[in-house]
Protein backbone atom coordinates (compact mmCIF):
# COMPACT_ATOMS: atom_id res chain seq x y z
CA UNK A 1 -89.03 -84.85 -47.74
CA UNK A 2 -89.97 -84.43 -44.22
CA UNK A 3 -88.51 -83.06 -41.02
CA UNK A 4 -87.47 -86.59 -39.69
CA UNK A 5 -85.91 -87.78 -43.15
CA UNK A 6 -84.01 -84.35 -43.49
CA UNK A 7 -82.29 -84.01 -40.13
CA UNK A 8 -81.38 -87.86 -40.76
CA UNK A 9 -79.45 -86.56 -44.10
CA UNK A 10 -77.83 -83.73 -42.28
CA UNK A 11 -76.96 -85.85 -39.89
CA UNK A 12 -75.15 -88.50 -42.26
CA UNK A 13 -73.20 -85.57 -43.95
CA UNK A 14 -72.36 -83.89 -40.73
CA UNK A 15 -70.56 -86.87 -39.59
CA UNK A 16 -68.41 -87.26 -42.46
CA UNK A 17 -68.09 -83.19 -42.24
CA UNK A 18 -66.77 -83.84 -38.64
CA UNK A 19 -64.78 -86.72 -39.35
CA UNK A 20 -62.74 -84.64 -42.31
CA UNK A 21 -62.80 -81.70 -39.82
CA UNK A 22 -61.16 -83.53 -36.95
CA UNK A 23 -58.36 -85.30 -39.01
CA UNK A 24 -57.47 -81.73 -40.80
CA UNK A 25 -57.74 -80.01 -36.86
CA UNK A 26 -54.95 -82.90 -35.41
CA UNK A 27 -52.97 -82.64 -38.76
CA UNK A 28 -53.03 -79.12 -38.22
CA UNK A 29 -51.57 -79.74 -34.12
CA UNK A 30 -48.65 -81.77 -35.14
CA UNK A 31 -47.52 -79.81 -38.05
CA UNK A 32 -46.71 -77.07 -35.62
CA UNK A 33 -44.99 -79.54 -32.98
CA UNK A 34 -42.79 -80.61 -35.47
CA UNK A 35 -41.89 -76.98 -37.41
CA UNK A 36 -40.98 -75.93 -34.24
CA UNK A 37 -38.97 -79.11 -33.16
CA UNK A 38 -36.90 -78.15 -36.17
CA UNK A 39 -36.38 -74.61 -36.01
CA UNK A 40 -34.98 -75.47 -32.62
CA UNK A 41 -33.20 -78.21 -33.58
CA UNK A 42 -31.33 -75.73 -36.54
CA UNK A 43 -30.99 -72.82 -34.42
CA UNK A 44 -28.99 -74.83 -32.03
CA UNK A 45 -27.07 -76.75 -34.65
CA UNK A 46 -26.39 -73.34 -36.88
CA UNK A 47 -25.11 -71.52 -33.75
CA UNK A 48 -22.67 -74.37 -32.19
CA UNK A 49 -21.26 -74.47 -35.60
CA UNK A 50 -20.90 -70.54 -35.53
CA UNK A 51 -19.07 -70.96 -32.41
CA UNK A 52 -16.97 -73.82 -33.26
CA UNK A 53 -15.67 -71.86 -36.71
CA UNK A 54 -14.87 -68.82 -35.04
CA UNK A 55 -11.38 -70.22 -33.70
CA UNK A 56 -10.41 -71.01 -37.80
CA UNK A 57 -11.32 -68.02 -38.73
CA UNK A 58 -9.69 -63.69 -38.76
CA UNK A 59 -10.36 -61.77 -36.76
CA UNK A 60 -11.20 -59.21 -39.03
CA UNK A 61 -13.97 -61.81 -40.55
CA UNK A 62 -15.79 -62.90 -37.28
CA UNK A 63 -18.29 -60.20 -37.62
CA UNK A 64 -19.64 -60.31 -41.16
CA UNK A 65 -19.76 -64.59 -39.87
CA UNK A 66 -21.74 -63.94 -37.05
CA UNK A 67 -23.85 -60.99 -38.96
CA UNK A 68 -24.42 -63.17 -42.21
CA UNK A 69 -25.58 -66.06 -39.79
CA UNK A 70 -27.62 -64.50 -37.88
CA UNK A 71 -29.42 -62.91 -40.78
CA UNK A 72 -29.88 -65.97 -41.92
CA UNK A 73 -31.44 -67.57 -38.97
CA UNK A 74 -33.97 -64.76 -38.14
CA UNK A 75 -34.99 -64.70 -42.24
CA UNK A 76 -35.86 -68.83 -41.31
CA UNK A 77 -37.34 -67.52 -38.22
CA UNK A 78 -39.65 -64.85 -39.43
CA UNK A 79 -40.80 -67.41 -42.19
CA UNK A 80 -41.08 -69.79 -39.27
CA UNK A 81 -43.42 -67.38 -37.03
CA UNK A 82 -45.73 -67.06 -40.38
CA UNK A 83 -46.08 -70.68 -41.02
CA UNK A 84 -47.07 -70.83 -37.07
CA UNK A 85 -49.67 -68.03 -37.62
CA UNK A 86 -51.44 -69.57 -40.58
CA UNK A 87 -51.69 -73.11 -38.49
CA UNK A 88 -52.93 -71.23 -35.23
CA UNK A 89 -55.64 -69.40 -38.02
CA UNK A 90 -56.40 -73.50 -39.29
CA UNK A 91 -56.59 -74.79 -35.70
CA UNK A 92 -58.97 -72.30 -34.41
CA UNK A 93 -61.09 -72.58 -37.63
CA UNK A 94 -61.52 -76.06 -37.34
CA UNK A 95 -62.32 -75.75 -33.65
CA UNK A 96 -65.35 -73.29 -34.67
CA UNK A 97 -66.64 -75.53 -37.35
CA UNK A 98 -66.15 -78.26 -35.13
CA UNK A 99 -67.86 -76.78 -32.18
CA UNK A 100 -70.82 -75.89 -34.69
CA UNK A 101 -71.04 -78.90 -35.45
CA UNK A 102 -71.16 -80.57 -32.25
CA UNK A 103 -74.00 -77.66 -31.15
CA UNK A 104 -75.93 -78.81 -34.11
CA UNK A 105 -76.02 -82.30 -32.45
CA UNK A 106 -76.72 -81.12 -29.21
CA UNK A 107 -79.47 -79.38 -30.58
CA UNK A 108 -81.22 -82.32 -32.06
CA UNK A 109 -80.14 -84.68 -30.38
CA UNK A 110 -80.11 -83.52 -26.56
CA UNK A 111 -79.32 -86.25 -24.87
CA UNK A 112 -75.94 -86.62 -25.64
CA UNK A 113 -74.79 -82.93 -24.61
CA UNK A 114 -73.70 -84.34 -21.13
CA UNK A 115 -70.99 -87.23 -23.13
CA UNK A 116 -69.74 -84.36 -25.23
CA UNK A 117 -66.10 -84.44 -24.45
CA UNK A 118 -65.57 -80.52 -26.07
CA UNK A 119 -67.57 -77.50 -25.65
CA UNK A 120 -70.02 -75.95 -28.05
CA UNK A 121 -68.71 -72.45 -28.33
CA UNK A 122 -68.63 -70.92 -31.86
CA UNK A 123 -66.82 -68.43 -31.08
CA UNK A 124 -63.36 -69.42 -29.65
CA UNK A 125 -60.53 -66.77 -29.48
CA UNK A 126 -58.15 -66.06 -32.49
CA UNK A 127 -54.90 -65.89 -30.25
CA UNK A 128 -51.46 -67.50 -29.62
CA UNK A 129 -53.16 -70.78 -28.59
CA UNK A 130 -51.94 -73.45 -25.54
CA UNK A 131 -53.37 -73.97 -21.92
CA UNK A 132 -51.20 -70.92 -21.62
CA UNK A 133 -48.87 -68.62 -24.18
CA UNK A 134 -46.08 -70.18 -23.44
CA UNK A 135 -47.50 -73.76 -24.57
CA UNK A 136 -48.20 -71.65 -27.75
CA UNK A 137 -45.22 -72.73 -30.62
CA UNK A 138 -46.04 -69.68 -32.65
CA UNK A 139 -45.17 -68.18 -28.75
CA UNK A 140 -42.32 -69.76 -28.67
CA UNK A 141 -40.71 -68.84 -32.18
CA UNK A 142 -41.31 -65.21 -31.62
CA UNK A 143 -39.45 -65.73 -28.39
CA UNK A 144 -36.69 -67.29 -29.85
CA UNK A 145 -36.49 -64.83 -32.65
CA UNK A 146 -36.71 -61.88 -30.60
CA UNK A 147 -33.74 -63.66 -28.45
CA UNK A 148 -31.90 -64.41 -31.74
CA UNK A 149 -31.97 -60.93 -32.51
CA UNK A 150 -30.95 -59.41 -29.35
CA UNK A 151 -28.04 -61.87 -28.94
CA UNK A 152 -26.90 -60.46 -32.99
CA UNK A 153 -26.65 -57.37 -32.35
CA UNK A 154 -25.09 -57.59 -29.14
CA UNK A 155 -22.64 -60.36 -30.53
CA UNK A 156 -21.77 -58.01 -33.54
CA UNK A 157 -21.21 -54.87 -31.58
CA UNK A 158 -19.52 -56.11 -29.12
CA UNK A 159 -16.85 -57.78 -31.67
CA UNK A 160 -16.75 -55.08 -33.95
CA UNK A 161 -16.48 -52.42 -30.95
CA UNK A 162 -14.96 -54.41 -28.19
CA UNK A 163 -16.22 -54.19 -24.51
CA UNK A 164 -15.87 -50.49 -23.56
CA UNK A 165 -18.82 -50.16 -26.38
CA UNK A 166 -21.03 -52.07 -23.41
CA UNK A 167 -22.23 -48.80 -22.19
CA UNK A 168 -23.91 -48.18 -25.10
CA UNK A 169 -24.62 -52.03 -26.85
CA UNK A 170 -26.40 -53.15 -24.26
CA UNK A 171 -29.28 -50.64 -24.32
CA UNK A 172 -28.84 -51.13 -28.14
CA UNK A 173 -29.63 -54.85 -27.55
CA UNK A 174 -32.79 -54.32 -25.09
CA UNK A 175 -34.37 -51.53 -27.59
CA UNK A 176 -33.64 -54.16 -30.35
CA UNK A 177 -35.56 -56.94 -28.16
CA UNK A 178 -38.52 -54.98 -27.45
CA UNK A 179 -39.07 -53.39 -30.92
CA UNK A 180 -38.44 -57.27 -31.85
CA UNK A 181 -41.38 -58.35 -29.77
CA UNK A 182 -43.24 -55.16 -30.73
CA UNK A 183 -43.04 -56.61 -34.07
CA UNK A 184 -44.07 -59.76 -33.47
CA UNK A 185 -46.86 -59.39 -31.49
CA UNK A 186 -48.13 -56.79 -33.95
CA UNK A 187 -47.92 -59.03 -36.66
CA UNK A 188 -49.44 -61.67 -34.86
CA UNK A 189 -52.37 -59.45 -34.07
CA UNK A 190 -52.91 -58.26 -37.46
CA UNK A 191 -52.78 -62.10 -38.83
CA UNK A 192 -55.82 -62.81 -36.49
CA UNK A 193 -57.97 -59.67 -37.06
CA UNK A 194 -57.74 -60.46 -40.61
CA UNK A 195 -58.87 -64.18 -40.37
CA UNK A 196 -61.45 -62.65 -38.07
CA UNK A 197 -62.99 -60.85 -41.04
CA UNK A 198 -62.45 -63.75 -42.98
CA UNK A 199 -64.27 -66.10 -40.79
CA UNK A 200 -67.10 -63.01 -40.26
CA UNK A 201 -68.06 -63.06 -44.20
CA UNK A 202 -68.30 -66.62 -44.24
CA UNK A 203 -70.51 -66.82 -41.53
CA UNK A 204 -72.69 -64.04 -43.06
CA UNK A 205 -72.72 -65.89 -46.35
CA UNK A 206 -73.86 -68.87 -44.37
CA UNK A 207 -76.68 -66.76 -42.79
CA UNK A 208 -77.86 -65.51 -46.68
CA UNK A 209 -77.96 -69.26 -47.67
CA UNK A 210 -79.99 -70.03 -44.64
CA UNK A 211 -82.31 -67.24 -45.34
CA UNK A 212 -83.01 -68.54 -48.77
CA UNK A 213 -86.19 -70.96 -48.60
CA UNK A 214 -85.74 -73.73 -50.98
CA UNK A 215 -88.31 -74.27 -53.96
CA UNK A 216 -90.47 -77.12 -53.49
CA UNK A 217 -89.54 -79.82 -55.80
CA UNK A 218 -93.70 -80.29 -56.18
CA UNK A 219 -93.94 -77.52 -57.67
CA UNK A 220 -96.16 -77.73 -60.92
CA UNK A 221 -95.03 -76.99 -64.90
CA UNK A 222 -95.96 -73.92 -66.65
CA UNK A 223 -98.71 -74.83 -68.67
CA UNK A 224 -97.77 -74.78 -72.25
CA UNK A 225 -99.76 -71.77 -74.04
């Protein structure tokens, strides 16, 4: 096989490759749109009817309402923020195999580098994702959860305590937001640097299987002693 008829075959299979790619990479996009469309859409829902069931309910029974809700919502949340990291891992996978992809073209076929509608770069950023963070919906959950948790334990204090405990809730709530988004964005961080190493050792397994010349199929039969 020569040079021409081989780069014709890679080019065949890169196409499909691409093709697969792309419809996984847009899957991927929507997925997240809508997961967060709901989480919204339940927060909002759960809490009106928190607020609506507090007038049929004791006193004495309001708090362990509110806390039992609102452990409930953040344990949706949390699960939530994890399905958003593992898409924002996908999406930025795809990307790089799409953008090597898209080099490999440029590379043998040069001419079409100035219609290419997306850069080459193989090495995009493992991060929240969006023309900015807040256009990122893994972003936004840990936003919401962060505010979810604030607004518990300043809801359940402040019931359970009354509003001379102020003084000392609301620091309560603000150490309880940060260490919130601490968490988060830690968790967030360590989700990428792993898929970083992931993505690393594939690459480097690519690079041995490069490295390996391929026998010629030519290549003549032991002669028979």
């Amino acid at each position: 096989m020569d040079d021409d008829e081989a780069i014709a075959g890679a080019k065949e299979f890169l196409l499909q490759e691409y093709q697969s790619l792309y419809a996984l990479h847009q899957d991927a996009k929507a997925v997240g749109d809508t997961r967060l469309n709901f989480f919204v859409t339940f927060v909002a829902a759960v809490s009106t009817a928190t607020i609506t069931m507090q007038s049929f309910i004791l006193p004495e029974l309001r708090t362990w309402l509110i806390g039992g809700i609102a452990i409930i919502l953040i344990i949706v949340g949390l699960i939530t923020y994890r399905k958003m990291l593992q898409r924002r891992v996908a999406i930025v996978v795809y990307r790089r195999r799409l953008s090597r992809i898209r080099a490999w073209f440029v590379k043998y076929y040069p001419p079409i580098a100035t219609g290419i509608p997306y850069d080459i770069k193989h090495n995009i950023r493992m991060d929240w994702g969006g023309k900015s963070r807040l256009g990122s919906t893994a972003f936004s959950v840990a936003f919401i959860n962060t505010a979810l948790i604030t607004l518990s334990v300043l809801a359940v204090c402040l019931i359970s305590f009354g509003l001379n405990a102020s003084i000392w809730v609301i620091p309560l709530s603000v150490t309880s937001a940060v260490l919130s988004w601490v968490f988060h964005v830690s968790w967030k961080n360590s989700w990428m640097k792993n898929a970083e190493i992931s993505d690393e050792k594939d690459l480097q397994e690519l690079e041995k299987i490069k490295s390996v010349k391929p026998q010629s199929s030519g290549s003549s039969k032991p002669k028979r002693g």
